[in-house]
C-alpha atoms as a PDB file:
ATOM      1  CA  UNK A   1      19.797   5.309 -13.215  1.00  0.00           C
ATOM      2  CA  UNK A   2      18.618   8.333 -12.414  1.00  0.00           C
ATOM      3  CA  UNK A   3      16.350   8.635 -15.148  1.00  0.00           C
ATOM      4  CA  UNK A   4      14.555   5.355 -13.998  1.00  0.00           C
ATOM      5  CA  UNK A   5      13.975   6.868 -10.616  1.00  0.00           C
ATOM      6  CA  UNK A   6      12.511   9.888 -12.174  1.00  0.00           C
ATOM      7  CA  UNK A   7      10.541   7.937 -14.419  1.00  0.00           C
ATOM      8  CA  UNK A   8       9.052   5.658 -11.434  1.00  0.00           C
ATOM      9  CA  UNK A   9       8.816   8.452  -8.893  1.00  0.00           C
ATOM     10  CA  UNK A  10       6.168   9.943 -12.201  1.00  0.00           C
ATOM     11  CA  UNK A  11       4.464   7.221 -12.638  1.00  0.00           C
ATOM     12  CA  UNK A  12       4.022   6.532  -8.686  1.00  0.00           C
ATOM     13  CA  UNK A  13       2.501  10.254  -8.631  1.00  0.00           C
ATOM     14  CA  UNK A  14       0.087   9.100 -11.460  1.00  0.00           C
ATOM     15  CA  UNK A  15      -1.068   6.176 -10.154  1.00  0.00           C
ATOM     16  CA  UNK A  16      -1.514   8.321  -6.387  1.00  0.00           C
ATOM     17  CA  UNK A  17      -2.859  11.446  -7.354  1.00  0.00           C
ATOM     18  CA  UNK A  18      -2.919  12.455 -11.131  1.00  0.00           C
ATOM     19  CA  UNK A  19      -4.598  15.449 -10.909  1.00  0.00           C
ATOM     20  CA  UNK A  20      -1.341  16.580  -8.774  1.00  0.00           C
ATOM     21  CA  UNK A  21       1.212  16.635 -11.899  1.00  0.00           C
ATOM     22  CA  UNK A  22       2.629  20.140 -12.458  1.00  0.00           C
ATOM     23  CA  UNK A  23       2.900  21.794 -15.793  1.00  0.00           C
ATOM     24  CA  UNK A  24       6.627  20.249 -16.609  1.00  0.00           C
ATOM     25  CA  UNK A  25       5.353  16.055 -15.412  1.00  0.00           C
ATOM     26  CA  UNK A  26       2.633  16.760 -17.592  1.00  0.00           C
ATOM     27  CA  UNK A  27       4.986  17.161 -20.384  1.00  0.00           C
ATOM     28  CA  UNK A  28       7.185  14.800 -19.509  1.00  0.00           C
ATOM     29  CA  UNK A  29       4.621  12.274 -19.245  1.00  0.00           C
ATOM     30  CA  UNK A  30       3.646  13.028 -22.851  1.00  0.00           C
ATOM     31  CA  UNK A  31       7.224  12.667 -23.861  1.00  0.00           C
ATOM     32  CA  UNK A  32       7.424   9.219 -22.333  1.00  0.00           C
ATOM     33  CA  UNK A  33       4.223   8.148 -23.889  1.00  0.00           C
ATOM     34  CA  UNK A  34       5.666   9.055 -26.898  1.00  0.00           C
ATOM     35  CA  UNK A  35       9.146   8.222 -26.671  1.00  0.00           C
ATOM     36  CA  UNK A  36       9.531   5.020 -24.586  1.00  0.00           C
ATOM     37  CA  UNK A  37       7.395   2.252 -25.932  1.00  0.00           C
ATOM     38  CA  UNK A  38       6.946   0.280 -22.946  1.00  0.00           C
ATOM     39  CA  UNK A  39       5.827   3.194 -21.173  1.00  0.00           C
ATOM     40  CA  UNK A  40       2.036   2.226 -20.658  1.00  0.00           C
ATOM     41  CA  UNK A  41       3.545  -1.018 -19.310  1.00  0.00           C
ATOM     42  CA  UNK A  42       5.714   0.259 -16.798  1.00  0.00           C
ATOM     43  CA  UNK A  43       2.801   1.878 -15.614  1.00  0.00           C
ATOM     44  CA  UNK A  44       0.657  -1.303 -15.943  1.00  0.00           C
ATOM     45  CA  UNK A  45       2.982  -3.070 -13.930  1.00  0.00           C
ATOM     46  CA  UNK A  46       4.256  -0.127 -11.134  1.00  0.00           C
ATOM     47  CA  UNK A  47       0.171  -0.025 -10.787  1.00  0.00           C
ATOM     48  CA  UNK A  48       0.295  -4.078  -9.700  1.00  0.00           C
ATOM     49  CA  UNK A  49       3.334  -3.749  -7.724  1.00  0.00           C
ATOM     50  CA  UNK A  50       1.302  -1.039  -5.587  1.00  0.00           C
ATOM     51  CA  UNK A  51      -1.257  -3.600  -5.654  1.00  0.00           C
ATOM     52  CA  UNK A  52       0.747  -6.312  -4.234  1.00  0.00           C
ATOM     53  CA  UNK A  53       2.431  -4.335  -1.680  1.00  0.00           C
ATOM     54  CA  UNK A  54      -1.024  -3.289   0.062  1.00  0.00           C
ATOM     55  CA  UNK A  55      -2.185  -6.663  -0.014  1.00  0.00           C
ATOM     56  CA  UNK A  56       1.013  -8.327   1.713  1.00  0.00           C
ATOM     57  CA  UNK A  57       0.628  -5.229   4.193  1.00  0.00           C
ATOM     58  CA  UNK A  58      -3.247  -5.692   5.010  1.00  0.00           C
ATOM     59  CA  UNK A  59      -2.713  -9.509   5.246  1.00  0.00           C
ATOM     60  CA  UNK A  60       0.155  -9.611   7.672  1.00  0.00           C
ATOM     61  CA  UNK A  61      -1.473  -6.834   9.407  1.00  0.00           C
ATOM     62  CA  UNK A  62      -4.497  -9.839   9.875  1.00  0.00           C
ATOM     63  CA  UNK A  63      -2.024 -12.152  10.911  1.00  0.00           C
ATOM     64  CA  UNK A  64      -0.938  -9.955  13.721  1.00  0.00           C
ATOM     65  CA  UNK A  65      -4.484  -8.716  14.581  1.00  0.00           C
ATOM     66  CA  UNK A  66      -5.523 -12.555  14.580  1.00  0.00           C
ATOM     67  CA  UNK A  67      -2.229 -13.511  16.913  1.00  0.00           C
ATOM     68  CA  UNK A  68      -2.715 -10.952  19.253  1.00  0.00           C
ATOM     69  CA  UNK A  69      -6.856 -11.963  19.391  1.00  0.00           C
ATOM     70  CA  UNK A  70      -5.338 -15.996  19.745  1.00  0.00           C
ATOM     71  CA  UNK A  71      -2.979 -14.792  22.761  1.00  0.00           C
ATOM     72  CA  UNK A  72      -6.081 -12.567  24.921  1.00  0.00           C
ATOM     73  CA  UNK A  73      -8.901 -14.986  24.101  1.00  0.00           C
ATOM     74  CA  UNK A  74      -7.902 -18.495  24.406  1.00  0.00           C
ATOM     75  CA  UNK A  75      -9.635 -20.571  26.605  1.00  0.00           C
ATOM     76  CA  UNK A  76      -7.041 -21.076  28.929  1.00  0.00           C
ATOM     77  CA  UNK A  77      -5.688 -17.182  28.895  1.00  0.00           C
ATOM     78  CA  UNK A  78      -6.430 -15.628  32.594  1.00  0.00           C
ATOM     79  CA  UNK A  79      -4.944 -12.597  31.409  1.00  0.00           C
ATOM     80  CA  UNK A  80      -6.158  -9.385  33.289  1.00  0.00           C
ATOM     81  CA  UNK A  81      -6.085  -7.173  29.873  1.00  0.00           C
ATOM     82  CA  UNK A  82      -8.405  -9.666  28.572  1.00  0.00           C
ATOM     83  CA  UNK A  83     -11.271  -8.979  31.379  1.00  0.00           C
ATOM     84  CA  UNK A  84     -10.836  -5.293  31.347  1.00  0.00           C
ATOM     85  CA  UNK A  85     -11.677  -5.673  27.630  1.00  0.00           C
ATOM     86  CA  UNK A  86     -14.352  -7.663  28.158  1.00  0.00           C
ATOM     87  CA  UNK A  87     -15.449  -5.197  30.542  1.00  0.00           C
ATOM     88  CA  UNK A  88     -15.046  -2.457  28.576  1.00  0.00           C
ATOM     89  CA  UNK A  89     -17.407  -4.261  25.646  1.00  0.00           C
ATOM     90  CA  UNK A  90     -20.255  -5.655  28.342  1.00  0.00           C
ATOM     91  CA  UNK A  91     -21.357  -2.483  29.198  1.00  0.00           C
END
């Protein structure tokens, strides 16, 4: 198991930053590619995962922008926050 963690915490720092590998990644990376078949797909797939993960985080990061906007601006809301920020904005 360890192995697999090394293996993902690699390909994590490729997909980040892969100007940032050190001289024994670097040839550890070449001894996946060469070695482990499915190699380009782990990193295919590690690359989506990312992918995935910022999306769910960026939309319920909406969903709780858009709640808190639904709570301070709705028609009926005499909330004082919500004047001081319209204050704040008029000027």
């Amino acid at each position: 198991m360890r192995v697999s963690l090394n293996k993902i915490a690699l390909i994590e720092k490729l997909i980040f930053n892969s100007n940032s590998l050190n001289t024994e990644e670097k040839a550890l990376f070449e001894s996946y590619k060469i070695l482990d078949s499915d190699f380009e797909l782990d990193i295919e797939n590690q690359k989506k995962t990312v992918d995935l993960i910022l999306k769910s985080g960026r939309r319920e990061l909406k969903q709780e922008i858009n709640e808190v906007y639904n709570n301070l601006f709705h028609p009926n809301s005499k909330n004082v926050l919500k004047s001081r920020i319209l204050n704040i904005f008029s000027k």
